[in-house]
C-alpha atoms as a PDB file:
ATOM      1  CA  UNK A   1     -16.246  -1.167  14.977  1.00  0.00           C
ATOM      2  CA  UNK A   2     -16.677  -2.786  11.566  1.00  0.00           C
ATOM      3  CA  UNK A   3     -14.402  -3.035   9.159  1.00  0.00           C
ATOM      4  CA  UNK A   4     -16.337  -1.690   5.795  1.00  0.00           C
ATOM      5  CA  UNK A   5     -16.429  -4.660   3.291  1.00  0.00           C
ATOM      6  CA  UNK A   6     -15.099  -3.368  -0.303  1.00  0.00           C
ATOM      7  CA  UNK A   7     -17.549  -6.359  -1.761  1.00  0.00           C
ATOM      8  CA  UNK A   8     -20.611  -4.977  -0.022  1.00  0.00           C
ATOM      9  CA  UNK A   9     -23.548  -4.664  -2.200  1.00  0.00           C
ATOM     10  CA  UNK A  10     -23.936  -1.077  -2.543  1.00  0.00           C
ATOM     11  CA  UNK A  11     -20.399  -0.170  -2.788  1.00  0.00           C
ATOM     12  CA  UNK A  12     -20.536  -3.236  -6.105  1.00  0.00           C
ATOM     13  CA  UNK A  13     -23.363  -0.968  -7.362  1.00  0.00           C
ATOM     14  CA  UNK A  14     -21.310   2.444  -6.977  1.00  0.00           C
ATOM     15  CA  UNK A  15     -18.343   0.469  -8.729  1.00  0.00           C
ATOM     16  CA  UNK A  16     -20.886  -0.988 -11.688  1.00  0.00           C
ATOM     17  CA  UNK A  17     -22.528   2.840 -12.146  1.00  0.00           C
ATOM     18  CA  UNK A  18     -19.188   3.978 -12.662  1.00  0.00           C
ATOM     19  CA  UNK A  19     -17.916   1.746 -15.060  1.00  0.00           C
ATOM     20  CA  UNK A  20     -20.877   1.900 -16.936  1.00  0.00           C
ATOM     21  CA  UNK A  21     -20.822   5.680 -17.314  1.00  0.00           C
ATOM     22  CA  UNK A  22     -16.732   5.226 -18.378  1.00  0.00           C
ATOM     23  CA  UNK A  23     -17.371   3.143 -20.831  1.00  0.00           C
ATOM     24  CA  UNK A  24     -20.653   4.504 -22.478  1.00  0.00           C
ATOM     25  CA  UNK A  25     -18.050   7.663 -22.205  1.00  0.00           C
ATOM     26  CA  UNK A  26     -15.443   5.293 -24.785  1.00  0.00           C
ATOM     27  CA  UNK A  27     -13.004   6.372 -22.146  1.00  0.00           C
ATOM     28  CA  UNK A  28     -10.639   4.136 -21.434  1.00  0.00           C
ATOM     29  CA  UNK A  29      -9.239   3.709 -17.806  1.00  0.00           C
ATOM     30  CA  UNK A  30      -5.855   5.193 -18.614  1.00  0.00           C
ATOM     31  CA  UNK A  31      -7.721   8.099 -20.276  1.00  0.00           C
ATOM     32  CA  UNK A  32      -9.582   8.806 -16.818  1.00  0.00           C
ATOM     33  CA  UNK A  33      -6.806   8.162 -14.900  1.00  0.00           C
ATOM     34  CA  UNK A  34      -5.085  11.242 -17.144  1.00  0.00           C
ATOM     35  CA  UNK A  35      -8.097  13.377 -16.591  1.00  0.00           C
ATOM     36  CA  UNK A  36      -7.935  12.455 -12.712  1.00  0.00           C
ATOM     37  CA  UNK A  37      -4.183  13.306 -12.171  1.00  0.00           C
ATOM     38  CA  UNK A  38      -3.749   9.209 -11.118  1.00  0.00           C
ATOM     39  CA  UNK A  39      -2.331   6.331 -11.850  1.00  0.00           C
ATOM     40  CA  UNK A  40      -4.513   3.917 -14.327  1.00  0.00           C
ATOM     41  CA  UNK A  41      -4.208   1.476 -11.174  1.00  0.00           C
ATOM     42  CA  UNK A  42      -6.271   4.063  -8.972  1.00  0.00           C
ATOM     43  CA  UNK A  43      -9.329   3.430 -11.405  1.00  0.00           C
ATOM     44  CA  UNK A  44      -8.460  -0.053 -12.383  1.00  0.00           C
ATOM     45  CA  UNK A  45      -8.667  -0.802  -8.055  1.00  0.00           C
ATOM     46  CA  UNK A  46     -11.887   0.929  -7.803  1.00  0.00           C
ATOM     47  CA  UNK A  47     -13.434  -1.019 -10.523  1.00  0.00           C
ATOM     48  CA  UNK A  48     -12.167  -3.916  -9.345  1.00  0.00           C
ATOM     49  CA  UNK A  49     -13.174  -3.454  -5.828  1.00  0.00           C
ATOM     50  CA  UNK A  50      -9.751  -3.561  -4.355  1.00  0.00           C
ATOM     51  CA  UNK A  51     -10.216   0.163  -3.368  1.00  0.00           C
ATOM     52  CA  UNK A  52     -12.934   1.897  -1.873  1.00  0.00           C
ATOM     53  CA  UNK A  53     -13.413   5.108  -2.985  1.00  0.00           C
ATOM     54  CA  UNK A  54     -15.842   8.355  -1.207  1.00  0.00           C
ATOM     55  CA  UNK A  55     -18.134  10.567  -2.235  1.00  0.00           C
ATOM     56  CA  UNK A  56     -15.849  13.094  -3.055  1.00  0.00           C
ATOM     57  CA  UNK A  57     -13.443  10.684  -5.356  1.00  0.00           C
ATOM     58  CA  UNK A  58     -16.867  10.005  -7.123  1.00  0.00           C
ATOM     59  CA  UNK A  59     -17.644  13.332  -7.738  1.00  0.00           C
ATOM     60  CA  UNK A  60     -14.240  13.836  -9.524  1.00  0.00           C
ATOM     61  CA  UNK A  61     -14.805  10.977 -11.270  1.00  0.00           C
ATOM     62  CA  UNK A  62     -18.158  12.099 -12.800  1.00  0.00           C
ATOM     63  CA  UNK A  63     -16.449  15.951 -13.432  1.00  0.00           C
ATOM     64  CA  UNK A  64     -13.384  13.885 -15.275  1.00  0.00           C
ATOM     65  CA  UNK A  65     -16.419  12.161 -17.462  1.00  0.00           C
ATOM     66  CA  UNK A  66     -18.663  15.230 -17.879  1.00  0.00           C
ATOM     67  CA  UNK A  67     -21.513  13.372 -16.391  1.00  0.00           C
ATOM     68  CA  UNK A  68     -23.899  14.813 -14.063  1.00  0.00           C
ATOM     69  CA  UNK A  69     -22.864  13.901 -10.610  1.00  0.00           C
ATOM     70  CA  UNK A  70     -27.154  14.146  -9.053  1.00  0.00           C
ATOM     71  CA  UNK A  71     -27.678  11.552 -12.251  1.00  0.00           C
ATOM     72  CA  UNK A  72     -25.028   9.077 -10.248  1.00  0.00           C
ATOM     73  CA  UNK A  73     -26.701   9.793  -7.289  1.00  0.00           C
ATOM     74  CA  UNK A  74     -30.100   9.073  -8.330  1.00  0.00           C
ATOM     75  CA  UNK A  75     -29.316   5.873 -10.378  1.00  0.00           C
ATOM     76  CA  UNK A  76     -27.162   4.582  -6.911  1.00  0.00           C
ATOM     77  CA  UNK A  77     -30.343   5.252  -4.933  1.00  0.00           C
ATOM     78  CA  UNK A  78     -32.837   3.390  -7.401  1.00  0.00           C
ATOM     79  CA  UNK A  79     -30.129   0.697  -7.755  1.00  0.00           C
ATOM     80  CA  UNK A  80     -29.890   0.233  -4.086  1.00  0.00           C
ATOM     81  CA  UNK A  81     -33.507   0.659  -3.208  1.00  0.00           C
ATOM     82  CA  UNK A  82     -34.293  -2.024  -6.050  1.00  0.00           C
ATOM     83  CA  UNK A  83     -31.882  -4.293  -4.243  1.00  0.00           C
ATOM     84  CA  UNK A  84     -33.449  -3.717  -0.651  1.00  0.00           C
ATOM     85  CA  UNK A  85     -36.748  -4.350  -2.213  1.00  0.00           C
ATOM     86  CA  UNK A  86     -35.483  -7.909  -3.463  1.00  0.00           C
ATOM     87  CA  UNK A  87     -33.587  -8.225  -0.017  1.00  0.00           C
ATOM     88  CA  UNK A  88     -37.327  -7.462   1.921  1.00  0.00           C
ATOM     89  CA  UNK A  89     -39.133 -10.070  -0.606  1.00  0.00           C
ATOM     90  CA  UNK A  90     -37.248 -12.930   0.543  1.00  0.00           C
ATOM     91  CA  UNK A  91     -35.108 -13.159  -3.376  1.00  0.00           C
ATOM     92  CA  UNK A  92     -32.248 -11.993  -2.671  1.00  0.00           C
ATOM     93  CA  UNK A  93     -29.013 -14.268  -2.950  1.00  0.00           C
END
């Protein structure tokens, strides 16, 4: 069995969605955090990628931001497919 990589490209594009949606919120990390019942280091290790978080932790993220959770899930799935189109053209680094 693999260990899951917490650098792998679809779980940086998860991370990037999510900070993106934070801070077009003006929410700061310890404000989600509060809003989360968590520590500020729970969202500061997501963002950073030293925690992986599931679909469920994602979900409570976009409740805690008032942001449609399908809107995550269709901007991760044109993010990702973009990046598998690269991959398949022979571009991607």
């Amino acid at each position: 069995m693999s260990k899951r990589s917490p650098f792998d490209k679809r779980r940086e594009i998860l991370r990037s969605l999510l900070i993106g949606i934070r801070k077009q919120q003006n929410t700061t990390q310890d404000q989600l955090a509060k809003q989360l019942q968590k520590p500020q280091s729970f969202v500061s290790k997501y963002e950073s990628g030293d925690r992986t978080i599931d679909l469920v932790e994602a979900y409570q993220i976009c409740q805690a931001l008032n942001y449609q959770f399908m809107e995550l899930i269709t901007g991760f799935e044109a993010e990702v497919n973009e990046e598998a189109a690269i991959y398949d053209s022979g571009k991607f680094y």
